[in-house]
PDB file of N, CA and C in Angstrom:
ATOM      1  N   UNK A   1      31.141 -20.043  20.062  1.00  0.00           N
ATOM      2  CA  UNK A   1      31.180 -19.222  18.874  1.00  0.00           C
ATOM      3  C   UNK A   1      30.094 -18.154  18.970  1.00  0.00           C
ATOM      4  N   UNK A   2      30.551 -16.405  18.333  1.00  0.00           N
ATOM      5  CA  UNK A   2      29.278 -15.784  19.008  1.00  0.00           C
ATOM      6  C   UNK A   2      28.265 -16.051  17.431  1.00  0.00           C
ATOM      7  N   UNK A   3      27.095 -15.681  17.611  1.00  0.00           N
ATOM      8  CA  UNK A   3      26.260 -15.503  16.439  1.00  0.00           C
ATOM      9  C   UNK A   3      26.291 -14.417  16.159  1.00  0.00           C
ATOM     10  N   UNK A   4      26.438 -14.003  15.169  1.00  0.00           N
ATOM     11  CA  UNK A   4      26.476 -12.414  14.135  1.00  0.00           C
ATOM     12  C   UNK A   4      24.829 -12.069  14.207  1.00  0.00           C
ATOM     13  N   UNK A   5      24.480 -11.057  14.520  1.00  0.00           N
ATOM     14  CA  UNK A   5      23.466 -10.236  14.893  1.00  0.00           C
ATOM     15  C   UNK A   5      22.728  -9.696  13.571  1.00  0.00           C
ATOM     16  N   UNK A   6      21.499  -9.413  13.329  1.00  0.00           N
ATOM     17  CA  UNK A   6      21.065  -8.917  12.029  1.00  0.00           C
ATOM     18  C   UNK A   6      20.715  -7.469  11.932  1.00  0.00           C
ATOM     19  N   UNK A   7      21.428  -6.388  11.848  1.00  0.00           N
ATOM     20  CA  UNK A   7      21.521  -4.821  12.283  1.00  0.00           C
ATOM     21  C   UNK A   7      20.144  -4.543  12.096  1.00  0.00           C
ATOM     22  N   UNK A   8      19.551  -3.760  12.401  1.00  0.00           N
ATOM     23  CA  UNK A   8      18.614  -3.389  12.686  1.00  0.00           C
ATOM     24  C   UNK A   8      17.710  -2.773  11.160  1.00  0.00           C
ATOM     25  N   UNK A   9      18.784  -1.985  10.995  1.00  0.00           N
ATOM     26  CA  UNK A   9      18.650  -1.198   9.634  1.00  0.00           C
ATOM     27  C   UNK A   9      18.316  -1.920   8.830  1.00  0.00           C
ATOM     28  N   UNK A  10      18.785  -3.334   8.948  1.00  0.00           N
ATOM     29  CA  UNK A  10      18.777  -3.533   8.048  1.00  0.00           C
ATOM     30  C   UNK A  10      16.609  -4.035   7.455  1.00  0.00           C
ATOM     31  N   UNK A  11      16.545  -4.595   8.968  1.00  0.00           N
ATOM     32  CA  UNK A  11      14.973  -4.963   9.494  1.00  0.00           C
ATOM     33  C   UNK A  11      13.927  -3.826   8.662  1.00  0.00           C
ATOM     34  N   UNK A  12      14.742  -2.558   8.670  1.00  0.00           N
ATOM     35  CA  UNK A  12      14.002  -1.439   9.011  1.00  0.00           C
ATOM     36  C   UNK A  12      14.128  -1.168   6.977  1.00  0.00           C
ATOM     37  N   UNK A  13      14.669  -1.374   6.434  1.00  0.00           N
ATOM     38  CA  UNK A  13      14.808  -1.388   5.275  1.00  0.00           C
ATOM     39  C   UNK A  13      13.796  -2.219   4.219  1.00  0.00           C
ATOM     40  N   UNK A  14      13.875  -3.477   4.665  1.00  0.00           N
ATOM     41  CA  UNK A  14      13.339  -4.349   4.573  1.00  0.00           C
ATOM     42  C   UNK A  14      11.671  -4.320   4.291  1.00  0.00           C
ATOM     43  N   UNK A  15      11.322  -3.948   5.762  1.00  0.00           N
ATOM     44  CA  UNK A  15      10.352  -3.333   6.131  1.00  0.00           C
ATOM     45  C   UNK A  15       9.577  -1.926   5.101  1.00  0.00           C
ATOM     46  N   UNK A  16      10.685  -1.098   4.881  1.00  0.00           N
ATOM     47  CA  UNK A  16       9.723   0.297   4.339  1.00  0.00           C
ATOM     48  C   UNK A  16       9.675  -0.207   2.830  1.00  0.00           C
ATOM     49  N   UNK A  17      10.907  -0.935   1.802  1.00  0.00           N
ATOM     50  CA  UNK A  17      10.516  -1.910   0.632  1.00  0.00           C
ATOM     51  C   UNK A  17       9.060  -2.524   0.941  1.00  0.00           C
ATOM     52  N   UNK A  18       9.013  -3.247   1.679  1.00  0.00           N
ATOM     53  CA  UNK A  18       7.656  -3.869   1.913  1.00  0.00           C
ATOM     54  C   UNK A  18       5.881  -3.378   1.753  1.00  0.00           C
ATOM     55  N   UNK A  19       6.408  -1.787   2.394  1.00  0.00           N
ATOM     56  CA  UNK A  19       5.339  -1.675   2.762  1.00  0.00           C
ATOM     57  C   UNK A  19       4.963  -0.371   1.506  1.00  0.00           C
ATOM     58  N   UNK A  20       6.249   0.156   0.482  1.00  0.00           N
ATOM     59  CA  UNK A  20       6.182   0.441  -0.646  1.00  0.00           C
ATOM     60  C   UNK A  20       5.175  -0.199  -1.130  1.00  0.00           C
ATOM     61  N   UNK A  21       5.801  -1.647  -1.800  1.00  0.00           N
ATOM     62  CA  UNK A  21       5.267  -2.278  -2.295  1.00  0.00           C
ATOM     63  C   UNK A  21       3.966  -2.589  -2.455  1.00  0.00           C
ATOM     64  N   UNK A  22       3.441  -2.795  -1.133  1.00  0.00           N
ATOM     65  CA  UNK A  22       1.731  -2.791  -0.571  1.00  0.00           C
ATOM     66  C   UNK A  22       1.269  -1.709  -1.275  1.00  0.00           C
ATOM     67  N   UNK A  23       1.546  -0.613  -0.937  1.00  0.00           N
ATOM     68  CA  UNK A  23       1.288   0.464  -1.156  1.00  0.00           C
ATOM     69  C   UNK A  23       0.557   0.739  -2.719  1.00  0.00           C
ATOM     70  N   UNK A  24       1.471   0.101  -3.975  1.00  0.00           N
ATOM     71  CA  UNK A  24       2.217   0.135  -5.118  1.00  0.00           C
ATOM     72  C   UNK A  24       0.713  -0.692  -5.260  1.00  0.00           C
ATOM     73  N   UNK A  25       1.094  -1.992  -4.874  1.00  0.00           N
ATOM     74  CA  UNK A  25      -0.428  -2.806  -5.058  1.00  0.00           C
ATOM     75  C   UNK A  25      -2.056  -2.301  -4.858  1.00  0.00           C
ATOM     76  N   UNK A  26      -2.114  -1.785  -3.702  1.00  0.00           N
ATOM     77  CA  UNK A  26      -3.460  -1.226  -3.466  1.00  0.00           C
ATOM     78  C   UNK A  26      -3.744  -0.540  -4.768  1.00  0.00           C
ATOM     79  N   UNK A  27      -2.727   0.554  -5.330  1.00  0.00           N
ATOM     80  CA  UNK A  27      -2.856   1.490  -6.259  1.00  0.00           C
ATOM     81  C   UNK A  27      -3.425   0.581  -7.033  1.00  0.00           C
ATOM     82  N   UNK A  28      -2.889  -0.110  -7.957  1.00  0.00           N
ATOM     83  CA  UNK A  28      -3.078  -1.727  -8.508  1.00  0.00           C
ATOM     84  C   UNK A  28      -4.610  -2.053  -8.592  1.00  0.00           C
ATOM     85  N   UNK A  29      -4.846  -2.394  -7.394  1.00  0.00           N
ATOM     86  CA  UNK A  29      -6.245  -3.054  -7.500  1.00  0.00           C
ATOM     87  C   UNK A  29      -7.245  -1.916  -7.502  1.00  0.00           C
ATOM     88  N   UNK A  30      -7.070  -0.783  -7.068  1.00  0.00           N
ATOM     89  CA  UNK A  30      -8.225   0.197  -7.290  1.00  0.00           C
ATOM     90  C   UNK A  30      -7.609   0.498  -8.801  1.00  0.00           C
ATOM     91  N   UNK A  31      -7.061   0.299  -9.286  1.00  0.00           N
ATOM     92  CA  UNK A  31      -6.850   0.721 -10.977  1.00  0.00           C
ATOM     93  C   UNK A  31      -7.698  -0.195 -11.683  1.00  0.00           C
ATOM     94  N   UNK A  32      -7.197  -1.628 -11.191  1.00  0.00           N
ATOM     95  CA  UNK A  32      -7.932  -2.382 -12.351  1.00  0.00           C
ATOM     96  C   UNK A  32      -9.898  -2.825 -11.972  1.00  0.00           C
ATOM     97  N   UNK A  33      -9.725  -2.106 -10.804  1.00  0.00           N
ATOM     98  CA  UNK A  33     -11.550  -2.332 -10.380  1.00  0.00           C
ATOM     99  C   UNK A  33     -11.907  -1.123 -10.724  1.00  0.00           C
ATOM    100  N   UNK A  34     -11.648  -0.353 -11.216  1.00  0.00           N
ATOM    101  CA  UNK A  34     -12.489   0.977 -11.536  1.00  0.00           C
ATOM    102  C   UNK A  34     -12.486   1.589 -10.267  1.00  0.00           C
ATOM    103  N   UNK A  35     -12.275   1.508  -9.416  1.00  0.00           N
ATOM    104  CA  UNK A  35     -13.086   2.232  -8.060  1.00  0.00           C
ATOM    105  C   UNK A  35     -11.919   3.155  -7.815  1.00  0.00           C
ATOM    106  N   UNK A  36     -10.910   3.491  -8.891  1.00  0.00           N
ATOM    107  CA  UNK A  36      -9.976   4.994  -8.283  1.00  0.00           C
ATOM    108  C   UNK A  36     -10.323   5.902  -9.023  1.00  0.00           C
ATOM    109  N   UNK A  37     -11.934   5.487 -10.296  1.00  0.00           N
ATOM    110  CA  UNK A  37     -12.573   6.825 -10.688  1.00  0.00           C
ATOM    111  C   UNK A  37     -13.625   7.503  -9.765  1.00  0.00           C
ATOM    112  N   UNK A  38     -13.755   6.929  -9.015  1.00  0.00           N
ATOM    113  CA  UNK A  38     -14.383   7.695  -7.914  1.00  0.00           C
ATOM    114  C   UNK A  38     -14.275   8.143  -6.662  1.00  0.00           C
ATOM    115  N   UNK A  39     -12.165   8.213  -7.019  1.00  0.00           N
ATOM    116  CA  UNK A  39     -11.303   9.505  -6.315  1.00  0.00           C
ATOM    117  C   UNK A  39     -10.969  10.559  -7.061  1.00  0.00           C
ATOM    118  N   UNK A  40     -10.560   9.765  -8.139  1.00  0.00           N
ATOM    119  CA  UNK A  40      -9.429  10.577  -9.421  1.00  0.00           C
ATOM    120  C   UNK A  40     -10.747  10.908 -10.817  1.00  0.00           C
ATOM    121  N   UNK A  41     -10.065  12.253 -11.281  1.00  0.00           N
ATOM    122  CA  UNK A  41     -10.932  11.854 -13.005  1.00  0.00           C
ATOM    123  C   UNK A  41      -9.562  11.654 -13.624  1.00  0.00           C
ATOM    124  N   UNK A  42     -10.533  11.406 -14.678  1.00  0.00           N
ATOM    125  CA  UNK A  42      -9.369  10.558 -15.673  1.00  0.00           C
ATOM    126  C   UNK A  42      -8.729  11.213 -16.079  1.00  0.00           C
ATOM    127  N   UNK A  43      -8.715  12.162 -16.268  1.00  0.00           N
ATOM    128  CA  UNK A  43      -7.475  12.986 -16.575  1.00  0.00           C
ATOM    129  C   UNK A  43      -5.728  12.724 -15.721  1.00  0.00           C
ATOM    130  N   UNK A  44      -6.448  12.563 -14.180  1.00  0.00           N
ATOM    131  CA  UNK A  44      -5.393  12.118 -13.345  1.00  0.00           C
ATOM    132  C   UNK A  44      -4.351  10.682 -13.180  1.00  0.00           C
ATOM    133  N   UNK A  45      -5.228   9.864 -14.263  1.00  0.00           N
ATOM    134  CA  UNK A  45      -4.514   8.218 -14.985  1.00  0.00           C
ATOM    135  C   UNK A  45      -3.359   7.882 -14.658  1.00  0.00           C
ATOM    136  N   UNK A  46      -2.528   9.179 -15.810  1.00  0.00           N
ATOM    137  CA  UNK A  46      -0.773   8.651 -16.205  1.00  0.00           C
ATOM    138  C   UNK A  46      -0.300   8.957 -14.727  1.00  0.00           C
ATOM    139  N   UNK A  47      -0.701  10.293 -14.205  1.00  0.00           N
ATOM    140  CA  UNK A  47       0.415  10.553 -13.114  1.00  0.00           C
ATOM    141  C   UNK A  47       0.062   9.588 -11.966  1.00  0.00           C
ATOM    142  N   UNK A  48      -1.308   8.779 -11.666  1.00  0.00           N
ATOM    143  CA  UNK A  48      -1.252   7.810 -10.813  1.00  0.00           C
ATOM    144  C   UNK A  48      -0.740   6.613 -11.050  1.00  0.00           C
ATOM    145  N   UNK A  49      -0.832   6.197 -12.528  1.00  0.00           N
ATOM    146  CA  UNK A  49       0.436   4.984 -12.844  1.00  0.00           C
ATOM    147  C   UNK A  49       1.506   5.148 -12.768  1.00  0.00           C
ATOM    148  N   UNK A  50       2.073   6.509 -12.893  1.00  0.00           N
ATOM    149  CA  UNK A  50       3.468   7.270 -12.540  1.00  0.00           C
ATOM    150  C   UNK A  50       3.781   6.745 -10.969  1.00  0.00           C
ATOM    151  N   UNK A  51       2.990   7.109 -10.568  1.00  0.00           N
ATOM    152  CA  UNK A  51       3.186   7.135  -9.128  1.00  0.00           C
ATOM    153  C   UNK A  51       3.692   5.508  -8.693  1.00  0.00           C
ATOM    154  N   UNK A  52       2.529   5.006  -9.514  1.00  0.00           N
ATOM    155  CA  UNK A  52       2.827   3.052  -8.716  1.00  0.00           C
ATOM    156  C   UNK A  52       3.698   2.762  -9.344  1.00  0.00           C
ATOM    157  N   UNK A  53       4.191   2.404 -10.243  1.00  0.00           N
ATOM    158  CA  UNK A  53       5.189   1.982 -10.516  1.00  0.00           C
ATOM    159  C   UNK A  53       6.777   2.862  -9.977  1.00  0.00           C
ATOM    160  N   UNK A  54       6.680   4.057  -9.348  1.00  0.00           N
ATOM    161  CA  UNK A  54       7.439   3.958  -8.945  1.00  0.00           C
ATOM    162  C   UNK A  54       7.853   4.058  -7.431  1.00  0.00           C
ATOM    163  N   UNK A  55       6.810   3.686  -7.236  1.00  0.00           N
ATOM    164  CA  UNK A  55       6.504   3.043  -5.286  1.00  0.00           C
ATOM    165  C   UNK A  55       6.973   1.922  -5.781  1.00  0.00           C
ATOM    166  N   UNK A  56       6.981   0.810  -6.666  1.00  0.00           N
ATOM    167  CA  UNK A  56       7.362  -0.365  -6.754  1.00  0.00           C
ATOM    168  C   UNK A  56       8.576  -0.238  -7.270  1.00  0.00           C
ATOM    169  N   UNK A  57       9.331   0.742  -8.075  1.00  0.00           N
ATOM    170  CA  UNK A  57      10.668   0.456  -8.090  1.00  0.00           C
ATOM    171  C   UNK A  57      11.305   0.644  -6.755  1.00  0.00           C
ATOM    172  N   UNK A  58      11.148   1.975  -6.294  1.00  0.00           N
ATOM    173  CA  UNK A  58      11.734   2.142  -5.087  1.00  0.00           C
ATOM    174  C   UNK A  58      11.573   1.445  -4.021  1.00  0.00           C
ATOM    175  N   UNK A  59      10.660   0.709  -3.877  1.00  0.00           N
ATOM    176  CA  UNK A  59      10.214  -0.426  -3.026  1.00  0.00           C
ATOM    177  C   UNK A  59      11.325  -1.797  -3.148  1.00  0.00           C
ATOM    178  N   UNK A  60      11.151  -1.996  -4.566  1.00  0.00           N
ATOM    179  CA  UNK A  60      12.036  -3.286  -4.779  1.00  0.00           C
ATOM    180  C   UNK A  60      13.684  -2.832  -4.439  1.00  0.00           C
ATOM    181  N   UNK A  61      13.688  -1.854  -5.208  1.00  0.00           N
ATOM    182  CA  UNK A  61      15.414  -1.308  -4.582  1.00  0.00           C
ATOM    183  C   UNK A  61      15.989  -1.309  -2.644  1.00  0.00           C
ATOM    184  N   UNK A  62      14.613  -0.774  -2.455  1.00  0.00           N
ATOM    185  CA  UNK A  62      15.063  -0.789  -1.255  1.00  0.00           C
ATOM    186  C   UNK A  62      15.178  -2.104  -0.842  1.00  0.00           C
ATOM    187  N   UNK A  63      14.591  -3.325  -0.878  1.00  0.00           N
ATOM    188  CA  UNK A  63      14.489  -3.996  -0.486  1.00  0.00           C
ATOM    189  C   UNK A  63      16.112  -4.991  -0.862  1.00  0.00           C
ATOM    190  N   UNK A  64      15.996  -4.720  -2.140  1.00  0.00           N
ATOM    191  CA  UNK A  64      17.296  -5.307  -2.620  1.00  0.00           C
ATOM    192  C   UNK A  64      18.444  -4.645  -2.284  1.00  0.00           C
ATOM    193  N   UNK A  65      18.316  -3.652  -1.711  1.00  0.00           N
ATOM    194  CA  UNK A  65      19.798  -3.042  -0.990  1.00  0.00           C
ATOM    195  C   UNK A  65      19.857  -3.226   0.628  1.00  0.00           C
ATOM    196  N   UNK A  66      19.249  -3.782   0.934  1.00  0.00           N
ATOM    197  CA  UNK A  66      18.853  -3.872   2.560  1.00  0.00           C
ATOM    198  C   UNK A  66      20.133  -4.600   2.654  1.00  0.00           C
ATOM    199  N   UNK A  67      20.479  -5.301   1.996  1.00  0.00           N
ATOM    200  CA  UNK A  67      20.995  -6.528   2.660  1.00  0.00           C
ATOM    201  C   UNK A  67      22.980  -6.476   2.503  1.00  0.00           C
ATOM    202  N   UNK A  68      23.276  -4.562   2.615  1.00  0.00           N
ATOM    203  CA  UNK A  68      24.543  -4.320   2.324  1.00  0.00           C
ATOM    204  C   UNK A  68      25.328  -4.647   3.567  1.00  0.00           C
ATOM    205  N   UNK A  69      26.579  -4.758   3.528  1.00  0.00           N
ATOM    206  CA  UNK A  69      26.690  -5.023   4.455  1.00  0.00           C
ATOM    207  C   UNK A  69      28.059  -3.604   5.004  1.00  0.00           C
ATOM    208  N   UNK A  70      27.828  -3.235   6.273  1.00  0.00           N
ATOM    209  CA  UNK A  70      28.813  -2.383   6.865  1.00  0.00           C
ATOM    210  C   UNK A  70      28.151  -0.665   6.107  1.00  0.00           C
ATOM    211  N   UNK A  71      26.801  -0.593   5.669  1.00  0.00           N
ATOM    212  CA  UNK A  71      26.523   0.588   4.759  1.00  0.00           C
ATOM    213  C   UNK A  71      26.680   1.853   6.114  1.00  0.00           C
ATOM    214  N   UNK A  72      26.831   2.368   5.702  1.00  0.00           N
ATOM    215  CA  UNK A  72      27.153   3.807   6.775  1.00  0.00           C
ATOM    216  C   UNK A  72      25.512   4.463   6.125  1.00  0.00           C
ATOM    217  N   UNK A  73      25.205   4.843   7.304  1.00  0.00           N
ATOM    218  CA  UNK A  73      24.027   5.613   7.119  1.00  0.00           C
ATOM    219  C   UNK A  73      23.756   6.449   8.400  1.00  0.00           C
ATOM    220  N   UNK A  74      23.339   7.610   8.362  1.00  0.00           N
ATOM    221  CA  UNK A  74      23.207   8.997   9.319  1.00  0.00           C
ATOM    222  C   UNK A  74      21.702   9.412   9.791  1.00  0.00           C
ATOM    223  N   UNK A  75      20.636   8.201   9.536  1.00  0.00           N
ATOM    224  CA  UNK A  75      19.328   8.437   9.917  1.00  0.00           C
ATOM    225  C   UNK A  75      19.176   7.678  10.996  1.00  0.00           C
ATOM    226  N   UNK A  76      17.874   7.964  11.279  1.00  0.00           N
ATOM    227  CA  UNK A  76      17.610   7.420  12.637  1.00  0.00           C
ATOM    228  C   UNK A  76      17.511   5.731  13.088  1.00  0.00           C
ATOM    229  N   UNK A  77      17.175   5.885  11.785  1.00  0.00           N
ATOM    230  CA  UNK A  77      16.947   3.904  12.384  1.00  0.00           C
ATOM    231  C   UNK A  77      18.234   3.198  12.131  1.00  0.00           C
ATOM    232  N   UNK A  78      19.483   3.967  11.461  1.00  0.00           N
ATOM    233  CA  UNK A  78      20.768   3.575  11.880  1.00  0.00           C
ATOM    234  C   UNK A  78      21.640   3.332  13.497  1.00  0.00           C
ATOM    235  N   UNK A  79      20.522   4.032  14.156  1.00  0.00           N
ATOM    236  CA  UNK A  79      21.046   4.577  15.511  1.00  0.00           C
ATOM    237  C   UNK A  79      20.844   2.443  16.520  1.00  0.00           C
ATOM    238  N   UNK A  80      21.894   2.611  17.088  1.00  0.00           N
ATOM    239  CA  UNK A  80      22.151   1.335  18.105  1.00  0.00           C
ATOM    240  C   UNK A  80      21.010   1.455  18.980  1.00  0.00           C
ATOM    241  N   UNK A  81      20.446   2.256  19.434  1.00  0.00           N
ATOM    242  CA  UNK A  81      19.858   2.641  20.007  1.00  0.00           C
ATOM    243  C   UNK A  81      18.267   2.216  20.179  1.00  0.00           C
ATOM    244  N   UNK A  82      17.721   1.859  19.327  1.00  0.00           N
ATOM    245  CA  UNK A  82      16.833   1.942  18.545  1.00  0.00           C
ATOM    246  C   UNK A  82      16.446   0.673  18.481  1.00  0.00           C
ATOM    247  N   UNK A  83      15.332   0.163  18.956  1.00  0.00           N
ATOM    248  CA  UNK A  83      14.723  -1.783  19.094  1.00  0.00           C
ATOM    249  C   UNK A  83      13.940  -1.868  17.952  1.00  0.00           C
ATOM    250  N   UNK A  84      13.816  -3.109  17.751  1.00  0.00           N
ATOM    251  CA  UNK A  84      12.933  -3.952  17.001  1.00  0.00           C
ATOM    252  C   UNK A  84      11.477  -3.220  17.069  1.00  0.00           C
ATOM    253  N   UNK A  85      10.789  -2.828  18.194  1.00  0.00           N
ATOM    254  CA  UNK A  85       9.749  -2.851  18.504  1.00  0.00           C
ATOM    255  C   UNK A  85       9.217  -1.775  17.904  1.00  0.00           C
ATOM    256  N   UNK A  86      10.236  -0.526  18.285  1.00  0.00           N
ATOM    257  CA  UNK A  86      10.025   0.708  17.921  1.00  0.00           C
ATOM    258  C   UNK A  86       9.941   1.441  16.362  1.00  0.00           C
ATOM    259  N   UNK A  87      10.741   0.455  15.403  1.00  0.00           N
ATOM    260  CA  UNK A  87      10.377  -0.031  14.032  1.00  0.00           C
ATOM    261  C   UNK A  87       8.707  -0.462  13.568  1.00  0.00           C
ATOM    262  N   UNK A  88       8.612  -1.629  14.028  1.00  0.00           N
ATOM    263  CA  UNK A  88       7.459  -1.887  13.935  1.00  0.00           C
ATOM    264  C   UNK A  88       6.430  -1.149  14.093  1.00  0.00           C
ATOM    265  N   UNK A  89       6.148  -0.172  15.389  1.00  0.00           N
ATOM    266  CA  UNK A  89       5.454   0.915  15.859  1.00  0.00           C
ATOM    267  C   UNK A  89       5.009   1.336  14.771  1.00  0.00           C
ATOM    268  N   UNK A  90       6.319   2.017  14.493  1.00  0.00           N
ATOM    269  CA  UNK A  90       6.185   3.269  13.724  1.00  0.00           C
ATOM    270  C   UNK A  90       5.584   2.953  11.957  1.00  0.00           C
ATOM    271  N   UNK A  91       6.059   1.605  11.987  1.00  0.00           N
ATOM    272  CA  UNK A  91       5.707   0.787  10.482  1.00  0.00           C
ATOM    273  C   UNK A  91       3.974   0.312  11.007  1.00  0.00           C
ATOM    274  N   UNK A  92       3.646   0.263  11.743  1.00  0.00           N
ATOM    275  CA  UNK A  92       2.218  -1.029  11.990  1.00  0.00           C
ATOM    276  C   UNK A  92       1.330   0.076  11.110  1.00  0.00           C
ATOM    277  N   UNK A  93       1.170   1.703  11.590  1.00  0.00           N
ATOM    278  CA  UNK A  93      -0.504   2.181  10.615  1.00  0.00           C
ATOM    279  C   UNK A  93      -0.393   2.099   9.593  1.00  0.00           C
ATOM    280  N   UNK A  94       0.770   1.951   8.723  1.00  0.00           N
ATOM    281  CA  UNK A  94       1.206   1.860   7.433  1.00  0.00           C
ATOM    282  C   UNK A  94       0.218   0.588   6.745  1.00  0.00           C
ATOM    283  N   UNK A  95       1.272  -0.461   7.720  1.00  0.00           N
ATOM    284  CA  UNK A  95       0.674  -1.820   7.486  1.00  0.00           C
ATOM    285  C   UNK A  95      -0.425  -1.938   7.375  1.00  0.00           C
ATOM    286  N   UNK A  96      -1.597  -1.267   8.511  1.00  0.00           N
ATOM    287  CA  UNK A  96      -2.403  -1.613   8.428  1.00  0.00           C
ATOM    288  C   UNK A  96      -3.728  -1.361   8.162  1.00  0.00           C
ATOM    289  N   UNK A  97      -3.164   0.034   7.116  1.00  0.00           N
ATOM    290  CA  UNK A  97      -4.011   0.624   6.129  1.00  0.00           C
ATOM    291  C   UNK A  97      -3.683  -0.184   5.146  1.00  0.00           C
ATOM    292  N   UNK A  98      -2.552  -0.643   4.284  1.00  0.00           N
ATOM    293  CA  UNK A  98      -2.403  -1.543   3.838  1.00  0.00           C
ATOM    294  C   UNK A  98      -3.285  -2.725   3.351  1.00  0.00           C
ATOM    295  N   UNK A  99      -3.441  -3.510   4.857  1.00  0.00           N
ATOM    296  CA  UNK A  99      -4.247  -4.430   4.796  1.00  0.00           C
ATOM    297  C   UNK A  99      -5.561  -4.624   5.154  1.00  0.00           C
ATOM    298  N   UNK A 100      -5.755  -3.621   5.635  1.00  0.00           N
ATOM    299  CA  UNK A 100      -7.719  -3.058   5.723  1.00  0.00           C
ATOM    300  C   UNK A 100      -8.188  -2.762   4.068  1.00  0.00           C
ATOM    301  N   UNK A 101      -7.259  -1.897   3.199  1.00  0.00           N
ATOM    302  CA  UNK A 101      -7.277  -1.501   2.289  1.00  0.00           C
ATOM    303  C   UNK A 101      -7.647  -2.790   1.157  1.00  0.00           C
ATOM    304  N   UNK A 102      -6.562  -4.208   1.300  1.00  0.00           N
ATOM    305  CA  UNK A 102      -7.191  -5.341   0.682  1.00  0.00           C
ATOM    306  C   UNK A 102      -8.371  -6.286   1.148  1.00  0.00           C
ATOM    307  N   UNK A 103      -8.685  -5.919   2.570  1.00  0.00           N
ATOM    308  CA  UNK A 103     -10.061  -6.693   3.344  1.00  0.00           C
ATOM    309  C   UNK A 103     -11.760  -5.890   2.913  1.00  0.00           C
ATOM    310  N   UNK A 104     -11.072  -4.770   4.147  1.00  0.00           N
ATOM    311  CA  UNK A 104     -12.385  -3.756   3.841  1.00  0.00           C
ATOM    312  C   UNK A 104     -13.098  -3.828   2.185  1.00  0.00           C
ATOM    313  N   UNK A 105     -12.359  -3.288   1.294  1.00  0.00           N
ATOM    314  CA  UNK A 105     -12.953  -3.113  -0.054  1.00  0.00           C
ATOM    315  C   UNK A 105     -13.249  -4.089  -0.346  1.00  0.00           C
ATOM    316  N   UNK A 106     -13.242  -5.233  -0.557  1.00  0.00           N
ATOM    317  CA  UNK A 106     -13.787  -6.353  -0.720  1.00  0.00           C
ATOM    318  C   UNK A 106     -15.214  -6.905  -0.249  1.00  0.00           C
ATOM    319  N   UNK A 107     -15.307  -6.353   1.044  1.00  0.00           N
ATOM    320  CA  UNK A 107     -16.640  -6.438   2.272  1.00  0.00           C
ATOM    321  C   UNK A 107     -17.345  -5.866   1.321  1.00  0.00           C
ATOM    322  N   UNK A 108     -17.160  -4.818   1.617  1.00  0.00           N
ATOM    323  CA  UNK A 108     -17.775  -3.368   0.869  1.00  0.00           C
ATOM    324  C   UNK A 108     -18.800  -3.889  -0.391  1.00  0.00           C
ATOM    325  N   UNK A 109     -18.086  -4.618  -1.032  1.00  0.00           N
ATOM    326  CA  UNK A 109     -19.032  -4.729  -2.730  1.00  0.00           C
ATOM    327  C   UNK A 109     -20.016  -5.638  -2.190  1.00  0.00           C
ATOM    328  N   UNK A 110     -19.718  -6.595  -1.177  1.00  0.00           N
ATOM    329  CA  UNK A 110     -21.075  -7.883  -0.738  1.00  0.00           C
ATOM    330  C   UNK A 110     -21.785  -7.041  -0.097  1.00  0.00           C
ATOM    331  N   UNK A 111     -21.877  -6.322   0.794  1.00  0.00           N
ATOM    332  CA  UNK A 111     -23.062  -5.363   1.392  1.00  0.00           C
ATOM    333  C   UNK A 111     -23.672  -4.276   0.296  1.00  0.00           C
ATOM    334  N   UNK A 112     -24.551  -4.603   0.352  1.00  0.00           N
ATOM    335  CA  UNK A 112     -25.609  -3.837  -0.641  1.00  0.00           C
ATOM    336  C   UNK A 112     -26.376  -2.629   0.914  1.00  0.00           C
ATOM    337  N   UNK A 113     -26.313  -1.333   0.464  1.00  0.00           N
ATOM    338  CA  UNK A 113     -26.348  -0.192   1.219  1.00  0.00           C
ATOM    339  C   UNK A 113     -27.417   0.333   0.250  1.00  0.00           C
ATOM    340  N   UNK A 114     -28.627   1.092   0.670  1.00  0.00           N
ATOM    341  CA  UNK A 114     -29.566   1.715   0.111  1.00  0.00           C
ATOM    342  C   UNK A 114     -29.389   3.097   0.467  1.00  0.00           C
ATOM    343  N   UNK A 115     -29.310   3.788  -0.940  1.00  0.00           N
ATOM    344  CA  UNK A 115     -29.362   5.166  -0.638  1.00  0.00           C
ATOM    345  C   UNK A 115     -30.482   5.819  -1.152  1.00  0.00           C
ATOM    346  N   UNK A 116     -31.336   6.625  -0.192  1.00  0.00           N
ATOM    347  CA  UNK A 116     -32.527   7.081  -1.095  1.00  0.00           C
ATOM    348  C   UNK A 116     -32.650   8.482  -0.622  1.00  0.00           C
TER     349      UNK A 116
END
């Protein structure tokens, strides 16, 4: 019997929901620590809650549509062509600003730095 294969796209879908999401969160935690007033002034608030919440809708959508089946699509990571690996690639700095983004800042507040 053959095994049915998991399209690629679909990996790749999956994947950019995901990394929305992250995304959506970081916003998140520099909101509720104070520390995105010392990117943004406050004036800039609504349109950065604008923003996360809708990295997290579009995040969740994507994620919840990944899983269509036979979807016709004309971009690149539709292409047969196209590996596992080379997804990932192109997804990993994403990721892993991402997750420096929840490590690093954290470090950051236990080191006490003298500025004089």
């Amino acid at each position: 019997m053959k095994e049915k294969q998991v399209p690629i796209w679909k990996f790749s879908n999956e994947l950019e929901g995901i990394i929305l999401i992250g995304f959506s969160l970081v916003i998140f935690k520099l909101y509720i620590s104070k520390k995105i007033l010392i990117i943004l002034e406050p004036e800039m608030l609504p349109f950065l809650l604008f923003a996360m919440v809708s990295l997290f809708i579009i995040g969740f959508f994507r994620i919840l549509n990944s899983d269509l089946n036979g979807a016709d699509c004309d971009c690149e990571v539709c292409d047969p062509s196209s590996s596992m690996g080379i997804i990932i690639m192109k997804s990993s700095l994403f990721i892993l600003v991402i997750i420096l983004s929840f490590v690093v800042n954290d470090f950051i507040d236990t080191v006490q730095v003298p500025f004089k």
